[in-house]
N, C-alpha and C. Protein backbone atom coordinates (compact mmCIF):
# COMPACT_ATOMS: atom_id res chain seq x y z
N UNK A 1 -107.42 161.84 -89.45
CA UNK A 1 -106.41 160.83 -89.22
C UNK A 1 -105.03 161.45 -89.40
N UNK A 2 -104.28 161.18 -88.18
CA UNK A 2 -102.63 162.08 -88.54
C UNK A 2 -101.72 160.74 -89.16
N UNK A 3 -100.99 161.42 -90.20
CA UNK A 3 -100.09 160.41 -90.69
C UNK A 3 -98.96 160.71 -89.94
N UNK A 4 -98.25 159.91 -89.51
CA UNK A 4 -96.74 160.02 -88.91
C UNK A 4 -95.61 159.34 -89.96
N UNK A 5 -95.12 161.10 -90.26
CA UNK A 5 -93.69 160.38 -91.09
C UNK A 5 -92.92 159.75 -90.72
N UNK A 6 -92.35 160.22 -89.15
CA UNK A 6 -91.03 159.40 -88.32
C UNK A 6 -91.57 158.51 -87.20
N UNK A 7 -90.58 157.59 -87.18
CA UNK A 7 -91.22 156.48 -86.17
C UNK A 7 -90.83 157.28 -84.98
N UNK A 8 -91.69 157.43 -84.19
CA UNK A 8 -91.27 158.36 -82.46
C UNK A 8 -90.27 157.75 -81.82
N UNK A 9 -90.26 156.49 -81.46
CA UNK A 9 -89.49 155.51 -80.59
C UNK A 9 -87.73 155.59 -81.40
N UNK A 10 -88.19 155.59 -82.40
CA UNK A 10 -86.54 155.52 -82.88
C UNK A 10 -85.74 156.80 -83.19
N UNK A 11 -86.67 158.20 -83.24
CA UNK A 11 -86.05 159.03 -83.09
C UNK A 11 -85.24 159.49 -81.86
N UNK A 12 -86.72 159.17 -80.83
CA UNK A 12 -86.70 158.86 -79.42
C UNK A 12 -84.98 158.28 -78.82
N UNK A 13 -85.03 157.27 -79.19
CA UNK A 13 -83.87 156.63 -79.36
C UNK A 13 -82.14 156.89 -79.77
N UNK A 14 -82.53 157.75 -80.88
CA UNK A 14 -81.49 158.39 -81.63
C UNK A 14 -80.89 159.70 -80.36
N UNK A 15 -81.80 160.55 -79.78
CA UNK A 15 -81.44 161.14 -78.78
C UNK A 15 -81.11 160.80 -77.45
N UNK A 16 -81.80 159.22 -76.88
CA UNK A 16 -81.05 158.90 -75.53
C UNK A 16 -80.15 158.18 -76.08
N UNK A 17 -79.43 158.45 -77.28
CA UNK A 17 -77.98 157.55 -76.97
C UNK A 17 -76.91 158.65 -77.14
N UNK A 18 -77.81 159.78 -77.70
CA UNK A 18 -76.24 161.15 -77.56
C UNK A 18 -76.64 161.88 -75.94
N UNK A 19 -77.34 161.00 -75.27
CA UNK A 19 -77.61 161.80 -73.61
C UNK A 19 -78.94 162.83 -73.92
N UNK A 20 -79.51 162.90 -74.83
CA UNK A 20 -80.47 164.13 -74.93
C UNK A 20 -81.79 163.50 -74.54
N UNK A 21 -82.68 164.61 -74.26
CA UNK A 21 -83.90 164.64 -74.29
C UNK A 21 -84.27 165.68 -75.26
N UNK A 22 -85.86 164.62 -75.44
CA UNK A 22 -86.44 165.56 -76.53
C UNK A 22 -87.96 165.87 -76.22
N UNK A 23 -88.44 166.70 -76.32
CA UNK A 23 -89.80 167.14 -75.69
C UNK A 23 -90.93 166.36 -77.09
N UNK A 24 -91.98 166.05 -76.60
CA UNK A 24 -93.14 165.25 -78.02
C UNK A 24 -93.21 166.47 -78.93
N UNK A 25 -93.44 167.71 -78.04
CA UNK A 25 -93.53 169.06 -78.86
C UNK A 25 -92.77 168.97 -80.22
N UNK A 26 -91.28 168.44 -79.63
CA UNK A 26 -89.56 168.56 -80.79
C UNK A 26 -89.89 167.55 -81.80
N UNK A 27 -90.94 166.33 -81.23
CA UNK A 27 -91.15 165.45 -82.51
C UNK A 27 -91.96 165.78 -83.14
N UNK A 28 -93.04 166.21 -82.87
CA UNK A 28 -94.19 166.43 -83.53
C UNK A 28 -93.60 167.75 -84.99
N UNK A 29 -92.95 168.98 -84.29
CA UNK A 29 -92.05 169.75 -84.90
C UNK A 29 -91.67 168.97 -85.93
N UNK A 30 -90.66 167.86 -85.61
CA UNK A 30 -89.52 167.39 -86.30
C UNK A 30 -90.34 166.65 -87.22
N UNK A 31 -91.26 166.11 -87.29
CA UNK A 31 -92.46 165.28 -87.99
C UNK A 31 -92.48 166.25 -89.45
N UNK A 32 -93.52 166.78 -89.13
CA UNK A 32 -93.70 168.31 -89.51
C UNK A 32 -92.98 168.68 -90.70
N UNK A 33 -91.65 168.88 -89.92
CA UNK A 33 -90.85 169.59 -91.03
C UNK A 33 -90.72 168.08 -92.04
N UNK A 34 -90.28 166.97 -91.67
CA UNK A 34 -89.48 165.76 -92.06
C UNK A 34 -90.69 165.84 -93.07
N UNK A 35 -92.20 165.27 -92.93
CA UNK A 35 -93.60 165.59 -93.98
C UNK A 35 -93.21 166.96 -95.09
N UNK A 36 -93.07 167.92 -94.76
CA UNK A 36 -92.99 168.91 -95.53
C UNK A 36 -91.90 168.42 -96.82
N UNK A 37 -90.97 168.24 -95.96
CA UNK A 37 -89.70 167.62 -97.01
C UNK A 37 -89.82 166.69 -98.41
N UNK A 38 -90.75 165.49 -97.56
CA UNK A 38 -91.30 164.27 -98.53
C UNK A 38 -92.09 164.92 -99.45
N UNK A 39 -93.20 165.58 -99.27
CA UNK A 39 -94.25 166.13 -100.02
C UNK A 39 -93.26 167.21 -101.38
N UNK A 40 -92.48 167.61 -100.77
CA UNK A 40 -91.29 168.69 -101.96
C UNK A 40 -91.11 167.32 -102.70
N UNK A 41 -90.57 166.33 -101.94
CA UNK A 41 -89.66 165.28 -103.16
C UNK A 41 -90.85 164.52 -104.28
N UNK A 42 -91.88 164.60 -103.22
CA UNK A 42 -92.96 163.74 -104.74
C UNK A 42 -93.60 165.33 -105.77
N UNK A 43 -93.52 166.56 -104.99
CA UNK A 43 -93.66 167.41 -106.64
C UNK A 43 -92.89 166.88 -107.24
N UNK A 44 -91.04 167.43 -107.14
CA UNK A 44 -90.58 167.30 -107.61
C UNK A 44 -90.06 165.58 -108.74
N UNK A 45 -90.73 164.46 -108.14
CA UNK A 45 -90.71 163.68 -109.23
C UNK A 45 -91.72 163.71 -109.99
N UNK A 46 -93.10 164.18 -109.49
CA UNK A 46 -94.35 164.43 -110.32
C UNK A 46 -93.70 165.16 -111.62
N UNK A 47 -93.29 166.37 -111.25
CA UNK A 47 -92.86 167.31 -112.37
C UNK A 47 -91.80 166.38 -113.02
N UNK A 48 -90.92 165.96 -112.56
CA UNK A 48 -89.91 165.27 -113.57
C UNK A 48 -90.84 163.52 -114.57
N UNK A 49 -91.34 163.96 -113.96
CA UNK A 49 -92.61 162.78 -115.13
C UNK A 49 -92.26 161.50 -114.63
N UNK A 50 -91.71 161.37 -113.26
CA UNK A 50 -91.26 159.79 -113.47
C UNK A 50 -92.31 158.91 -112.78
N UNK A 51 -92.69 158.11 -113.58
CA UNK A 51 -93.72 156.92 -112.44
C UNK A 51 -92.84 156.21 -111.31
N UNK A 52 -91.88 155.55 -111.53
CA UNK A 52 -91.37 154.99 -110.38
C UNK A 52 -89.56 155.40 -109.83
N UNK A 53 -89.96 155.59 -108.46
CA UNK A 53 -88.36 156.35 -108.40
C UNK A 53 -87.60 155.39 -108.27
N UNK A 54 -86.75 155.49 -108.73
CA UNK A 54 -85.11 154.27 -108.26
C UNK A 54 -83.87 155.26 -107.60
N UNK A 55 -83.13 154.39 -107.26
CA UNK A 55 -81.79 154.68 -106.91
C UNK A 55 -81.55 155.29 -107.84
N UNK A 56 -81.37 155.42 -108.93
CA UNK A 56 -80.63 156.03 -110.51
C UNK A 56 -81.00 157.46 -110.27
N UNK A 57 -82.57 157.80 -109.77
CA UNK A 57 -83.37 158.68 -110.32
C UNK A 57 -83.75 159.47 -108.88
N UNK A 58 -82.99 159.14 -107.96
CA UNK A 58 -83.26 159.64 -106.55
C UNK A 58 -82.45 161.25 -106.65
N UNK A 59 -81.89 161.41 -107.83
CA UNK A 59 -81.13 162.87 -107.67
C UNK A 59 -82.34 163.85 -107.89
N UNK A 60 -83.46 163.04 -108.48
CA UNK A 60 -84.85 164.20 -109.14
C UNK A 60 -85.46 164.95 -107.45
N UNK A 61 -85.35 163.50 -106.70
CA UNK A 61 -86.83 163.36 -105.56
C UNK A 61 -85.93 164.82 -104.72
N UNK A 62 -84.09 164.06 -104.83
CA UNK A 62 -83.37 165.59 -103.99
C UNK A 62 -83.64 166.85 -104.71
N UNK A 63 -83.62 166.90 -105.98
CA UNK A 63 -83.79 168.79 -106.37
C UNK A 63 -82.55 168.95 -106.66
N UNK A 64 -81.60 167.69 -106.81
CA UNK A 64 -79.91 168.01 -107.23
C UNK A 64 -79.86 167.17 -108.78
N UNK A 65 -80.00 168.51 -109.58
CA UNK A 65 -79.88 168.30 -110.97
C UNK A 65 -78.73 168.71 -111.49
N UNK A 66 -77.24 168.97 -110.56
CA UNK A 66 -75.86 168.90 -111.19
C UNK A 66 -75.07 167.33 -111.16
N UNK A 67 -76.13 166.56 -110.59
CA UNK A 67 -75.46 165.33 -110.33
C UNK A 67 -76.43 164.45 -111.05
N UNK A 68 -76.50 164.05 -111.82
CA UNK A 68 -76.99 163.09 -112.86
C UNK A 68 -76.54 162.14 -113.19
C-alpha cells in the first residue's frame, strides 16, 4: 500500500498557476523527498520525548534548537 504525503491535485495546482508543468515522475520525486522530511521530524520528537506536538514544541519536529 503507497502512502501519499502530498495531495497531487493541489500541488498540481500550485504549478498551473505559476504557468508550469510538472511531470507525475516530479511528484512522485517531490512525495518522496516531502515523506523523508516528515519521518526526520517524528525521530526527532521521538528523541525529544514528547507525546504530543504543539505549536510551542514545533521548534523540536524542525531540528531548530536556537529558537525555543
Amino acid at each position: 500500500m503507497e502512502i501519499t504525503m502530498i495531495q497531487k491535485t493541489k500541488l498540481k495546482r500550485e504549478f498551473n498557476k505559476a504557468g508550469l508543468q510538472i511531470t507525475s515522475e516530479a511528484i512522485e520525486l517531490l512525495d518522496d523527498h516531502i515523506n523523508r522530511q516528515v519521518r526526520g521530524m517524528v525521530s526527532r520528537v521521538i528523541e525529544g520525548n514528547i507525546k504530543r506536538l504543539t505549536v510551542d514544541l514545533i521548534w523540536v519536529a524542525l531540528g531548530n534548537y536556537n529558537n525555543r
